[in-house]
PDB file of N, CA and C in Angstrom:
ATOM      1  N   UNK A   1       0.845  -1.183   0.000  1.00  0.00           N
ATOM      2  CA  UNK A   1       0.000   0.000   0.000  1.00  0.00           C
ATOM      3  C   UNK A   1       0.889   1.243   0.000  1.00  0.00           C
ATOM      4  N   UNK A   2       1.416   1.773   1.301  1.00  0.00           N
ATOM      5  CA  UNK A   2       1.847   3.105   1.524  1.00  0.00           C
ATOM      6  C   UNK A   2       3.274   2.930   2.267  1.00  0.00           C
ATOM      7  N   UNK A   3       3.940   3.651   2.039  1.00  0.00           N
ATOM      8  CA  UNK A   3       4.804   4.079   3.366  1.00  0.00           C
ATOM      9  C   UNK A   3       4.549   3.978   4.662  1.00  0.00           C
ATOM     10  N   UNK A   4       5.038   3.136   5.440  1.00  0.00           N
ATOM     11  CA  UNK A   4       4.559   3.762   7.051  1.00  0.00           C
ATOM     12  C   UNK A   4       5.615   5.171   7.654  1.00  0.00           C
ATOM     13  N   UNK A   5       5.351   5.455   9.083  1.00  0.00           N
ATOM     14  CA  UNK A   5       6.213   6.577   9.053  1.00  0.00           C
ATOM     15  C   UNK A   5       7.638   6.505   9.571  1.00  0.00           C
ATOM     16  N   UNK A   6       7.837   5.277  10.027  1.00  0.00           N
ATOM     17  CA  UNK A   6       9.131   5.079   9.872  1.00  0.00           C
ATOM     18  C   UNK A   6      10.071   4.693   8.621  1.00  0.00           C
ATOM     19  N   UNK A   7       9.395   4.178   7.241  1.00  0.00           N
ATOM     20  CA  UNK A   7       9.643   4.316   5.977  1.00  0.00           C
ATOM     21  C   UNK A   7       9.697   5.587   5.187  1.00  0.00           C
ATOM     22  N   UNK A   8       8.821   6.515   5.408  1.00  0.00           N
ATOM     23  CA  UNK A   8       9.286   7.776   5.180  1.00  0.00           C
ATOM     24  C   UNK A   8      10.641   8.494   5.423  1.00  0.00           C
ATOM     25  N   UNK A   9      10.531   8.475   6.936  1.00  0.00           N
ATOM     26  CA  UNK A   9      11.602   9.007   7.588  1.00  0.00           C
ATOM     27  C   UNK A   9      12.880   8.605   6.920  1.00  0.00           C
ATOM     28  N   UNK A  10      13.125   7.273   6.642  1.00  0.00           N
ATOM     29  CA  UNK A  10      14.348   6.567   6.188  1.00  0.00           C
ATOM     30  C   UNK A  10      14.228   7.494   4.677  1.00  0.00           C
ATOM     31  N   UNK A  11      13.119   7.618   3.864  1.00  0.00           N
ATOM     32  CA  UNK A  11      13.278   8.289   2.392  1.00  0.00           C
ATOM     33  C   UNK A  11      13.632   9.819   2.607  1.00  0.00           C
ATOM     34  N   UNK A  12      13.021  10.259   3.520  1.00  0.00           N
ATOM     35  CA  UNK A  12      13.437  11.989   3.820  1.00  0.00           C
ATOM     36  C   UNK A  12      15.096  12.370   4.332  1.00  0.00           C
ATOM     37  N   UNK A  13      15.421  11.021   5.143  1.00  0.00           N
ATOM     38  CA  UNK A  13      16.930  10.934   5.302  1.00  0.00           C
ATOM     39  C   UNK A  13      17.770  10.911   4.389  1.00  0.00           C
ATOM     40  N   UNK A  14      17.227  10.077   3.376  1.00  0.00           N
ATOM     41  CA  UNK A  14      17.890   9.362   2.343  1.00  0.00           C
ATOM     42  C   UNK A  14      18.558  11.060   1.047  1.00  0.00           C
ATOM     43  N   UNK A  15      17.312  12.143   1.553  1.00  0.00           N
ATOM     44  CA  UNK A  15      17.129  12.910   0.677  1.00  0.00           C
ATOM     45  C   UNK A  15      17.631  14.217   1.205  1.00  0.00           C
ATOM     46  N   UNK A  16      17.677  14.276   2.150  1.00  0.00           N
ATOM     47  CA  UNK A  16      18.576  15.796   3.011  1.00  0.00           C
ATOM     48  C   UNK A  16      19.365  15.382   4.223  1.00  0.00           C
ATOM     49  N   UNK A  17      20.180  16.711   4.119  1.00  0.00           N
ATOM     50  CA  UNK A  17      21.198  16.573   4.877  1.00  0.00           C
ATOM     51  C   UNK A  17      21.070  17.117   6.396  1.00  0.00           C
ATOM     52  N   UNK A  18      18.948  17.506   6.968  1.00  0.00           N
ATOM     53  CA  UNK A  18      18.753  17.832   8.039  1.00  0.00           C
ATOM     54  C   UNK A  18      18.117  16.652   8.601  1.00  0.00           C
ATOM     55  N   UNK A  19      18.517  17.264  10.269  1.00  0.00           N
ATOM     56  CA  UNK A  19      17.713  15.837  10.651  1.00  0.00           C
ATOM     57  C   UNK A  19      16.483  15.412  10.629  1.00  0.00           C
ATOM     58  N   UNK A  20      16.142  14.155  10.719  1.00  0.00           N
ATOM     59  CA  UNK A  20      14.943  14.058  11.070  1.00  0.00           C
ATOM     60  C   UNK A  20      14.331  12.639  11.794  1.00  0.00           C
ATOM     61  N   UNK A  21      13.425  13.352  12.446  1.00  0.00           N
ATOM     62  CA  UNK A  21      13.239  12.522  13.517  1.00  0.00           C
ATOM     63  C   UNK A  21      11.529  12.131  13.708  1.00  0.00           C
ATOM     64  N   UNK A  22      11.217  10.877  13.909  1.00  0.00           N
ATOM     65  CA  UNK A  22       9.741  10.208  14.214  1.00  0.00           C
ATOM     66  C   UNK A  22       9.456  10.415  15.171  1.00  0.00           C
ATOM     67  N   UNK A  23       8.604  11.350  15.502  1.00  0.00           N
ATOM     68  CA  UNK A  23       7.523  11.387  16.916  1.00  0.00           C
ATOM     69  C   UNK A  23       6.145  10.396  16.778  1.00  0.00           C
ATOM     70  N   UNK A  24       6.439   9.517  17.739  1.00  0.00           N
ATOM     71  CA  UNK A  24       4.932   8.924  18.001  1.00  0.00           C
ATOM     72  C   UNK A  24       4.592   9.070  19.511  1.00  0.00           C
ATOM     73  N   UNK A  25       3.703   8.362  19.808  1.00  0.00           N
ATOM     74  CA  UNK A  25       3.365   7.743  20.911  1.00  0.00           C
ATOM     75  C   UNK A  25       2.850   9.028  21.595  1.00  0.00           C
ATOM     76  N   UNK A  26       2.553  10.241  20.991  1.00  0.00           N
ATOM     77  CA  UNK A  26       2.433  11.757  21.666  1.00  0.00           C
ATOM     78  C   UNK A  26       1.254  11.865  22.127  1.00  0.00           C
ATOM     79  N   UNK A  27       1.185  12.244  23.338  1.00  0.00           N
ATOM     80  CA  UNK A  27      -0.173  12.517  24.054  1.00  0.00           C
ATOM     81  C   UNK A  27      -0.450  14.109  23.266  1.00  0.00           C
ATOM     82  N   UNK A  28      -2.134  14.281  23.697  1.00  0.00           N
ATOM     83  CA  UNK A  28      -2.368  15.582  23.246  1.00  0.00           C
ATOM     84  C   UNK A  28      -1.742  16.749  24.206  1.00  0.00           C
ATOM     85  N   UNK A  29      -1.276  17.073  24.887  1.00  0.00           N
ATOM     86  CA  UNK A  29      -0.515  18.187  25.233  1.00  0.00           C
ATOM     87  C   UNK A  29       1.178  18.387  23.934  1.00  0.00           C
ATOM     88  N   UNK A  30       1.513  17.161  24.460  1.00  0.00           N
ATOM     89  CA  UNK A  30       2.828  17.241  23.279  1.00  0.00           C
ATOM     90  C   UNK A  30       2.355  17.461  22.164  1.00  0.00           C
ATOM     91  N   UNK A  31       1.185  17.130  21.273  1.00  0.00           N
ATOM     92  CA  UNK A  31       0.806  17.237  19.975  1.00  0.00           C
ATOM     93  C   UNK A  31       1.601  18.897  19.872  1.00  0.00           C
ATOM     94  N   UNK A  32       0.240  19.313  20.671  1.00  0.00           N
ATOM     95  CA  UNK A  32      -0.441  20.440  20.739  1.00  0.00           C
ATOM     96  C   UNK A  32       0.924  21.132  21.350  1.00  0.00           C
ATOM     97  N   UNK A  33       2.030  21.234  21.434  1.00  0.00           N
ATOM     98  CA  UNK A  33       3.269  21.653  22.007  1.00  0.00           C
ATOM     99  C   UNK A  33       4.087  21.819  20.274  1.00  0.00           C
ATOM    100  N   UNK A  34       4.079  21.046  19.633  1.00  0.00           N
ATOM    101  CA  UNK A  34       4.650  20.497  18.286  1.00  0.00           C
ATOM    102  C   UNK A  34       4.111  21.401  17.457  1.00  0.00           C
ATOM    103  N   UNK A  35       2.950  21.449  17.678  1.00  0.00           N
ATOM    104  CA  UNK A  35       2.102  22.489  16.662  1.00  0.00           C
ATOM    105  C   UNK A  35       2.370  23.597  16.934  1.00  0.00           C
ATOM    106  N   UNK A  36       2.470  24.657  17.882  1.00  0.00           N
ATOM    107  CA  UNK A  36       3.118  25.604  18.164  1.00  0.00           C
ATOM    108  C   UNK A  36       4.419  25.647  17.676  1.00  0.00           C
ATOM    109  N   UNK A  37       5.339  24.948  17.876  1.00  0.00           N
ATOM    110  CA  UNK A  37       6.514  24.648  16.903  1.00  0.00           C
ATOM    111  C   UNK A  37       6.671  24.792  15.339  1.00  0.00           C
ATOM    112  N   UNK A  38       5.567  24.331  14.707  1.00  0.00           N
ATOM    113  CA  UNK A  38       5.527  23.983  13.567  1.00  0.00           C
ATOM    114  C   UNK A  38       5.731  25.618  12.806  1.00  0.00           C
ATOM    115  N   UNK A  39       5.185  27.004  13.173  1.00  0.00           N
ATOM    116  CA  UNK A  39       5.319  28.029  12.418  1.00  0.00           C
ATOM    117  C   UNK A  39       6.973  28.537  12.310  1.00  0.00           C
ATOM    118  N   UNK A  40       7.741  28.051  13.380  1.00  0.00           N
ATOM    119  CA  UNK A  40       9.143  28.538  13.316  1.00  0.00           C
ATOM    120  C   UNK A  40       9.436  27.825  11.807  1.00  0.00           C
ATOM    121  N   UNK A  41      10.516  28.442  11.088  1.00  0.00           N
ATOM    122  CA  UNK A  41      10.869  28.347   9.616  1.00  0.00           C
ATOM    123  C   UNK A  41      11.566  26.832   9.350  1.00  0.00           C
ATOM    124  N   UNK A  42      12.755  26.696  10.562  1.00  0.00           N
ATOM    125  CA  UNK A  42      13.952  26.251  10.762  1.00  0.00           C
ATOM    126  C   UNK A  42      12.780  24.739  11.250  1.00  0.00           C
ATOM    127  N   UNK A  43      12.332  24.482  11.483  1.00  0.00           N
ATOM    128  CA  UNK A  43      11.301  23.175  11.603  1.00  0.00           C
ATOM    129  C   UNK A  43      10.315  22.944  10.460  1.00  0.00           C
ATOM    130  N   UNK A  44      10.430  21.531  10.320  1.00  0.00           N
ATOM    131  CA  UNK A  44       8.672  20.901   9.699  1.00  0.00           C
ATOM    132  C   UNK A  44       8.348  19.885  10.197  1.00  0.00           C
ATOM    133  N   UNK A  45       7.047  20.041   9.629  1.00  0.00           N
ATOM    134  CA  UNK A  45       6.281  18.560  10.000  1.00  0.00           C
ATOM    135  C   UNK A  45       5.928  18.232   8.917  1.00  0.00           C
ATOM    136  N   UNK A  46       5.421  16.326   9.301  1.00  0.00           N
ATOM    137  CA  UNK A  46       4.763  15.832   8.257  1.00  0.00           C
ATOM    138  C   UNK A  46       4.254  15.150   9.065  1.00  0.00           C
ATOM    139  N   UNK A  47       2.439  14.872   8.747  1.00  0.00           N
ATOM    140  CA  UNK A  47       1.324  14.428  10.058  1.00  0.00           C
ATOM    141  C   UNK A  47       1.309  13.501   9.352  1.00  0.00           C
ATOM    142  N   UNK A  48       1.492  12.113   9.781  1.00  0.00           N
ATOM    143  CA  UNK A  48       0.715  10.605  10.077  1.00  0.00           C
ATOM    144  C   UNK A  48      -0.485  10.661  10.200  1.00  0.00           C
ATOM    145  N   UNK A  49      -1.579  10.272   9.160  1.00  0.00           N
ATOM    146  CA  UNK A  49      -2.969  10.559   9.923  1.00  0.00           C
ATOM    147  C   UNK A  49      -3.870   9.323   9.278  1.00  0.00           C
ATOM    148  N   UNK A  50      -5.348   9.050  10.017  1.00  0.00           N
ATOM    149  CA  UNK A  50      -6.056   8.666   9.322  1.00  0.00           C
ATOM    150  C   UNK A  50      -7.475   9.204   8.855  1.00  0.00           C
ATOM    151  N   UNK A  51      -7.529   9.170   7.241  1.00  0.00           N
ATOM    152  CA  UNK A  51      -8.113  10.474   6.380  1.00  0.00           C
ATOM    153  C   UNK A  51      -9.769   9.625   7.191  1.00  0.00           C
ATOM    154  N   UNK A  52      -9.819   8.472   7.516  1.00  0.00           N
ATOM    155  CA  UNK A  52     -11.596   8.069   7.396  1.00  0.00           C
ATOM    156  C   UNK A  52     -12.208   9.039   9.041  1.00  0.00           C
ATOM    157  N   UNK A  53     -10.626   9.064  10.117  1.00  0.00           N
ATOM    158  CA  UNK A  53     -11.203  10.184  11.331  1.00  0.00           C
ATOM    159  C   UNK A  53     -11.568  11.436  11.147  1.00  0.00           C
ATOM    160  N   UNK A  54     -11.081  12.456   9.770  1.00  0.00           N
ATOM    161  CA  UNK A  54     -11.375  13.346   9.043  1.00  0.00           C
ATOM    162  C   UNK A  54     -12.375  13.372   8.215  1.00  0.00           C
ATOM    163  N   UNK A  55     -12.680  12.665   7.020  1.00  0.00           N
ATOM    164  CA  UNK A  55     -13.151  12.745   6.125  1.00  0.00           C
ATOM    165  C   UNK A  55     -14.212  11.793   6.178  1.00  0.00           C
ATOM    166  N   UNK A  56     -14.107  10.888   7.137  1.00  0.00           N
ATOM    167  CA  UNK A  56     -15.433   9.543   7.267  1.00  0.00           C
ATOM    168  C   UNK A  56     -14.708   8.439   6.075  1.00  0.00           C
ATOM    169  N   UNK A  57     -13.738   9.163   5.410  1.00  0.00           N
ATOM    170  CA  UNK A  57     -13.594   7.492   4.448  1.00  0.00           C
ATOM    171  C   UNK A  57     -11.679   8.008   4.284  1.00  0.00           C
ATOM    172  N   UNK A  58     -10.974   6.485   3.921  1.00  0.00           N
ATOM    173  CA  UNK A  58      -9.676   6.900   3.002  1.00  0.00           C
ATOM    174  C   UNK A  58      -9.297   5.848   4.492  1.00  0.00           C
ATOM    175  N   UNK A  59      -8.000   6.035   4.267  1.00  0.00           N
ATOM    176  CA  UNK A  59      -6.983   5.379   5.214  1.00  0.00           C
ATOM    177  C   UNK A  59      -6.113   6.173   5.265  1.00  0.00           C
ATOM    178  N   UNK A  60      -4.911   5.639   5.848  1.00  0.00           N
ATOM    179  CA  UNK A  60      -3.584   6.475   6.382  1.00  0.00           C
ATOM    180  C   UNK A  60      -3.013   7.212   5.273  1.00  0.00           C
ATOM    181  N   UNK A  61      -2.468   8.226   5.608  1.00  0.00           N
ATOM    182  CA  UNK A  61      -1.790   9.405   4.762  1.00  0.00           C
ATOM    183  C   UNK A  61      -0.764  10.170   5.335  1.00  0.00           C
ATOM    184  N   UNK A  62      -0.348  10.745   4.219  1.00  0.00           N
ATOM    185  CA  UNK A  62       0.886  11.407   5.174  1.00  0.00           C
ATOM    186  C   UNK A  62       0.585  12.805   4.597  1.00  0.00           C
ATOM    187  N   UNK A  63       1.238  14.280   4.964  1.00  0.00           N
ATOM    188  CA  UNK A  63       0.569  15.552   4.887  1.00  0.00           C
ATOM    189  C   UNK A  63       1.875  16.164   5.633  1.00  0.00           C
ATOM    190  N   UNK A  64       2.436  17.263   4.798  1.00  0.00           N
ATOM    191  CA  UNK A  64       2.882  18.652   5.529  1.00  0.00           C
ATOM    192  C   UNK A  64       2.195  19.710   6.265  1.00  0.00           C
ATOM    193  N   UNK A  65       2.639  19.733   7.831  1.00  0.00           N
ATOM    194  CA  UNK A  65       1.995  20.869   8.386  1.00  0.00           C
ATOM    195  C   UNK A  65       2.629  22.416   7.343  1.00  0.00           C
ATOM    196  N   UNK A  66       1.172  22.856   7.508  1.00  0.00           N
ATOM    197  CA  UNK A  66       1.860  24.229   6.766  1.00  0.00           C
ATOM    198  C   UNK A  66       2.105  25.344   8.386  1.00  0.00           C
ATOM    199  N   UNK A  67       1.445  25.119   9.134  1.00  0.00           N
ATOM    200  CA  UNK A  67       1.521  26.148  10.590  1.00  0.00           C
ATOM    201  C   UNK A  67      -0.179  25.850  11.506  1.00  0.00           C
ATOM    202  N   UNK A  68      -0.134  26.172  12.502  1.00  0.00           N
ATOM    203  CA  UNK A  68      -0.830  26.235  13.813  1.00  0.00           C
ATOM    204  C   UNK A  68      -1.509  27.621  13.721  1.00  0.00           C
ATOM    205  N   UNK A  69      -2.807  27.762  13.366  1.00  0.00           N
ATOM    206  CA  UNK A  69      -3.124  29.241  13.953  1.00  0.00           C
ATOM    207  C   UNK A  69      -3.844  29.226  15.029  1.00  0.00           C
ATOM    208  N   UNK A  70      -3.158  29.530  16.326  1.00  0.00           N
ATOM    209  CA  UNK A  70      -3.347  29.553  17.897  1.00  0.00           C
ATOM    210  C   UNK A  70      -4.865  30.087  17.826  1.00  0.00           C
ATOM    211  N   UNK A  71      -5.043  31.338  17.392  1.00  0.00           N
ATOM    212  CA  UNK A  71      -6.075  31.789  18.002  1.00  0.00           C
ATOM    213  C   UNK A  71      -7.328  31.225  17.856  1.00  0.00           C
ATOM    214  N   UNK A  72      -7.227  30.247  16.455  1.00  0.00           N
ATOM    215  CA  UNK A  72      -8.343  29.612  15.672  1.00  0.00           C
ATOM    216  C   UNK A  72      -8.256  28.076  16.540  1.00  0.00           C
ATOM    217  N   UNK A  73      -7.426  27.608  16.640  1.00  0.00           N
ATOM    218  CA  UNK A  73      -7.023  26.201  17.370  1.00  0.00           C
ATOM    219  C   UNK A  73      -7.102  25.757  15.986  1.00  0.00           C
ATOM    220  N   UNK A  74      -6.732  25.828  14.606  1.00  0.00           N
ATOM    221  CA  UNK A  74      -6.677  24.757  13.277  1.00  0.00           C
ATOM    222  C   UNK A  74      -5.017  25.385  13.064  1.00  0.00           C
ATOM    223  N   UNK A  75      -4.761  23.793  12.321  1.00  0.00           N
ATOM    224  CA  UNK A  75      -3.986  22.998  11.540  1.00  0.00           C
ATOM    225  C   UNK A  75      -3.750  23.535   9.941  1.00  0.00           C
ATOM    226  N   UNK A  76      -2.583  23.943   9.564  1.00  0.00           N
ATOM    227  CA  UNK A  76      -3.457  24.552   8.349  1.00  0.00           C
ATOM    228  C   UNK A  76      -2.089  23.147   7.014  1.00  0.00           C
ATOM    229  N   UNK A  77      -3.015  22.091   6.919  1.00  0.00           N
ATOM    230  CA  UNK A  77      -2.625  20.904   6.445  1.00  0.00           C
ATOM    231  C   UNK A  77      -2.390  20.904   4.671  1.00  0.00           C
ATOM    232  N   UNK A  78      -1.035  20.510   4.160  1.00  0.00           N
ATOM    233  CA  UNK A  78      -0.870  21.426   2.983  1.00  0.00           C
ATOM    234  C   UNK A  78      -1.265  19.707   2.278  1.00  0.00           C
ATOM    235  N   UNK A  79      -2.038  19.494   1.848  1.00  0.00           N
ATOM    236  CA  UNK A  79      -2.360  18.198   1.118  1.00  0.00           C
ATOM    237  C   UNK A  79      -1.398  17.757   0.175  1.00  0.00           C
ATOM    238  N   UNK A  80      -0.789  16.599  -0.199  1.00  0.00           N
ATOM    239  CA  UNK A  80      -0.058  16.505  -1.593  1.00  0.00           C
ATOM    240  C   UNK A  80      -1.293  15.887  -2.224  1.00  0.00           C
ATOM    241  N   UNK A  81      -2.492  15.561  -2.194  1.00  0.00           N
ATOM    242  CA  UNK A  81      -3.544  15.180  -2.743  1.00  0.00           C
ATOM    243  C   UNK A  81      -4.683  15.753  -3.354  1.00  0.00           C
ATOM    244  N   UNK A  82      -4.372  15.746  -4.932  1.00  0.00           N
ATOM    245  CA  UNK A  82      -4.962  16.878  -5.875  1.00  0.00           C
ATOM    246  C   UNK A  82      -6.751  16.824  -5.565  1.00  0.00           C
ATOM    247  N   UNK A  83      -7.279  15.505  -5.329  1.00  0.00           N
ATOM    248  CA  UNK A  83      -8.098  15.616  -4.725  1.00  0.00           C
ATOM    249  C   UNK A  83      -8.948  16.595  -3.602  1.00  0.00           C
ATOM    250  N   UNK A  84      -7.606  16.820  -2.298  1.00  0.00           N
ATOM    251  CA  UNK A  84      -8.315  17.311  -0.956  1.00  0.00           C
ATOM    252  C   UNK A  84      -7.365  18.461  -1.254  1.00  0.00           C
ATOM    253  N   UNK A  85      -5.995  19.169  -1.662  1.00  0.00           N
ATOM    254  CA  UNK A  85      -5.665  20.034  -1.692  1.00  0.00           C
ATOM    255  C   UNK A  85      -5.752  20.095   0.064  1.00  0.00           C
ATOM    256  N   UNK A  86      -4.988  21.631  -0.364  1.00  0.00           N
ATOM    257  CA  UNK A  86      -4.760  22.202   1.208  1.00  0.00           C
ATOM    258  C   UNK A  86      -6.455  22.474   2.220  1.00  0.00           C
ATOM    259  N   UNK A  87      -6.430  22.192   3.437  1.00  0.00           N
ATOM    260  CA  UNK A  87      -7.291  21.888   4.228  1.00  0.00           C
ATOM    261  C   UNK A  87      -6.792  22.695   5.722  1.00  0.00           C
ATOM    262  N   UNK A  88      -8.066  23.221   6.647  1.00  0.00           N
ATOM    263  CA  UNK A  88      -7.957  23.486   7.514  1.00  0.00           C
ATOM    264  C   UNK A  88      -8.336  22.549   8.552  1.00  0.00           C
ATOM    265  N   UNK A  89      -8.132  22.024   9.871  1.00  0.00           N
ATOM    266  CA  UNK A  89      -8.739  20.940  10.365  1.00  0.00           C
ATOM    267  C   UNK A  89      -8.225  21.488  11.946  1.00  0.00           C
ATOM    268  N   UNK A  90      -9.531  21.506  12.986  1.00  0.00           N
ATOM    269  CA  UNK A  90      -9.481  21.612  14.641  1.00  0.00           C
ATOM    270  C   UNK A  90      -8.022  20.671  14.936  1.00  0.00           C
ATOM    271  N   UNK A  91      -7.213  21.195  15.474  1.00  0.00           N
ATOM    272  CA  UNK A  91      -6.292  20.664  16.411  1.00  0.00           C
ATOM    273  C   UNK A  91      -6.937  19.210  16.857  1.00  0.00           C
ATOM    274  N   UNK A  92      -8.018  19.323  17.608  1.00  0.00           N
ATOM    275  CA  UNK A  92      -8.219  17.774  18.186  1.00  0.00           C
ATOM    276  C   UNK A  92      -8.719  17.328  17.363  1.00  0.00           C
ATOM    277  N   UNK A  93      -9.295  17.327  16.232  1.00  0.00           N
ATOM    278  CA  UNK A  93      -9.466  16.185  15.102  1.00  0.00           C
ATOM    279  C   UNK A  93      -8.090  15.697  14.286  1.00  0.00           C
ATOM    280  N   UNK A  94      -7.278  16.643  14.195  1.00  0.00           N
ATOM    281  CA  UNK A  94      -6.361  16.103  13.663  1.00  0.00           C
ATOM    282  C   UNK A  94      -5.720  14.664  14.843  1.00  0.00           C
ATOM    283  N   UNK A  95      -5.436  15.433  16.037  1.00  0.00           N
ATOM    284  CA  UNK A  95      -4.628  14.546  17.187  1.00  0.00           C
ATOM    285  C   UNK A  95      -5.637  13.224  16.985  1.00  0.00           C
ATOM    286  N   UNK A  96      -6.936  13.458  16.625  1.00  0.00           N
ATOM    287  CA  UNK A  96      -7.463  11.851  17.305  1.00  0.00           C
ATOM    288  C   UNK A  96      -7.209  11.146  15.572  1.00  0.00           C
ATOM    289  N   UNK A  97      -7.275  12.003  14.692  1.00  0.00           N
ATOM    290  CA  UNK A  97      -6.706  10.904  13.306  1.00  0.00           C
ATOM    291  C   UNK A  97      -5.214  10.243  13.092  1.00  0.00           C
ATOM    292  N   UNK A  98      -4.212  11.120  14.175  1.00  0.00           N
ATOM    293  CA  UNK A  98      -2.897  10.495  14.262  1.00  0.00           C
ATOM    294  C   UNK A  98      -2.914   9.761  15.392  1.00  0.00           C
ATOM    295  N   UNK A  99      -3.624   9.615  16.339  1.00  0.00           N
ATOM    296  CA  UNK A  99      -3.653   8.693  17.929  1.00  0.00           C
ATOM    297  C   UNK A  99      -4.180   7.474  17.426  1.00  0.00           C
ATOM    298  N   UNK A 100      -3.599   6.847  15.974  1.00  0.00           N
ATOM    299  CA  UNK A 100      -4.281   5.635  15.791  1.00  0.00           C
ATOM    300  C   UNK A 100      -2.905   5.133  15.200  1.00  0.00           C
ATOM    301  N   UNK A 101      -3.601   3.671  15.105  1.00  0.00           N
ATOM    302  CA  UNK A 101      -2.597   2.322  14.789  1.00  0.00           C
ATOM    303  C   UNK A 101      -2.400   2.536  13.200  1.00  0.00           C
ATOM    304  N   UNK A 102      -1.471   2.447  12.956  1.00  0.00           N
ATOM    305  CA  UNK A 102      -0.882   1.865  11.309  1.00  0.00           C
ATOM    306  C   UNK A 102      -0.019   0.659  11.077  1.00  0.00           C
ATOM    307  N   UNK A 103      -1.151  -0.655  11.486  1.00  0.00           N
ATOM    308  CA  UNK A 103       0.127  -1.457  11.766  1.00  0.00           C
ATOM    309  C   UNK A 103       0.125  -1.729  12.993  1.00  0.00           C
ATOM    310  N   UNK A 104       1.172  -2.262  14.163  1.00  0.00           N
ATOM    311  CA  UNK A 104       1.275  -2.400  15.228  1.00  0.00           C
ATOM    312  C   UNK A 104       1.699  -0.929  16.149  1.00  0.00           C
ATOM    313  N   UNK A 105       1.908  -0.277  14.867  1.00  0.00           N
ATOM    314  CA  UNK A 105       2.754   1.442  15.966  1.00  0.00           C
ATOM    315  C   UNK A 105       1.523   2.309  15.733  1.00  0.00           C
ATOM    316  N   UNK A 106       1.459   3.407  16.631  1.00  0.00           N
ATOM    317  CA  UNK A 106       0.752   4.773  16.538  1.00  0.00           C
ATOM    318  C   UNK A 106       1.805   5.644  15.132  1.00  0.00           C
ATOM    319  N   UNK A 107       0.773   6.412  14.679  1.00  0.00           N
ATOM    320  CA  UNK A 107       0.682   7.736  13.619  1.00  0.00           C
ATOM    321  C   UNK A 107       1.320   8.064  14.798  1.00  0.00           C
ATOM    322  N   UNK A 108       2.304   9.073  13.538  1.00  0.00           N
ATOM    323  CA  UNK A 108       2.776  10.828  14.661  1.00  0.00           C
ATOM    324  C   UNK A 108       2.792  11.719  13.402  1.00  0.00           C
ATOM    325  N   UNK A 109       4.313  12.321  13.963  1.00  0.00           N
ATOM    326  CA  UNK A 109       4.998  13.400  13.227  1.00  0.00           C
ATOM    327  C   UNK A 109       6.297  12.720  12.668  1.00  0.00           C
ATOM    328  N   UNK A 110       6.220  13.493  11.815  1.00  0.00           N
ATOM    329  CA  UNK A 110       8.230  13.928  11.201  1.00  0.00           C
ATOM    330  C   UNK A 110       8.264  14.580  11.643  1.00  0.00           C
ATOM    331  N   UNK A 111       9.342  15.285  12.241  1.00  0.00           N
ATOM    332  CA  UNK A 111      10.475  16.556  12.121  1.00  0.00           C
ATOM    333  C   UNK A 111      11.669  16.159  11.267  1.00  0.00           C
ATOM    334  N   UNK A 112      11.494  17.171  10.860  1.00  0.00           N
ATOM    335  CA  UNK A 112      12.611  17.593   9.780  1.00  0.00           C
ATOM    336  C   UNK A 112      13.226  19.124  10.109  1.00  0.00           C
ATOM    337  N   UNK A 113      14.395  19.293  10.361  1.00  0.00           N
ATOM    338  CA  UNK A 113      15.009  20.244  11.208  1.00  0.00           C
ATOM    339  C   UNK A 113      16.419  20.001  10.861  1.00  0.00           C
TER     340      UNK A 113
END
């Protein structure tokens, strides 16, 4: 099927010379700590998610955070999927579409830094 996100990680390594590192297992405070993170330049993300906790249908995907807008509490999720394109999505809908299994491991994050 897909990449999982420790298969990514190994292709994003494979492809730059910054680090990067798999966050799982993140409770929602850490999410929600990460996401605040995510607008600094010198950081990215890439969300682990599953599209059917969003969208009611699809399976696991992977997605660049584009930034956190605090005041709104959304995600502003840059799609590589010509389909869904870029998307806004509540902070806790996103956390409960990555607080799931892919496989035997939990969805997270990349950092790439």
């Amino acid at each position: 099927m897909g990449l999982t996100l420790d298969e990514l990680a190994k292709v994003a390594q494979s492809h730059t010379s910054r680090k990067v590192t798999v966050l799982r297992d993140l409770g929602e405070t850490q999410f929600l700590e990460y996401l605040h993170r995510s607008n600094d330049p010198g950081r990215r993300y890439i969300v682990n998610f599953d599209r059917a906790q969003i969208f009611g249908a699809g399976s696991g995907h992977h997605s660049p955070i584009g930034g956190y807008l605090e005041a709104e509490d959304l995600v502003f999720v840059l799609d590589v999927n010509f389909d869904f394109q870029p998307w806004l999505v509540e902070r806790k809908r996103l956390f409960d579409a990555t607080n799931t299994f892919d496989g035997d491991k939990k969805r997270g994050l990349l950092l790439i830094e």
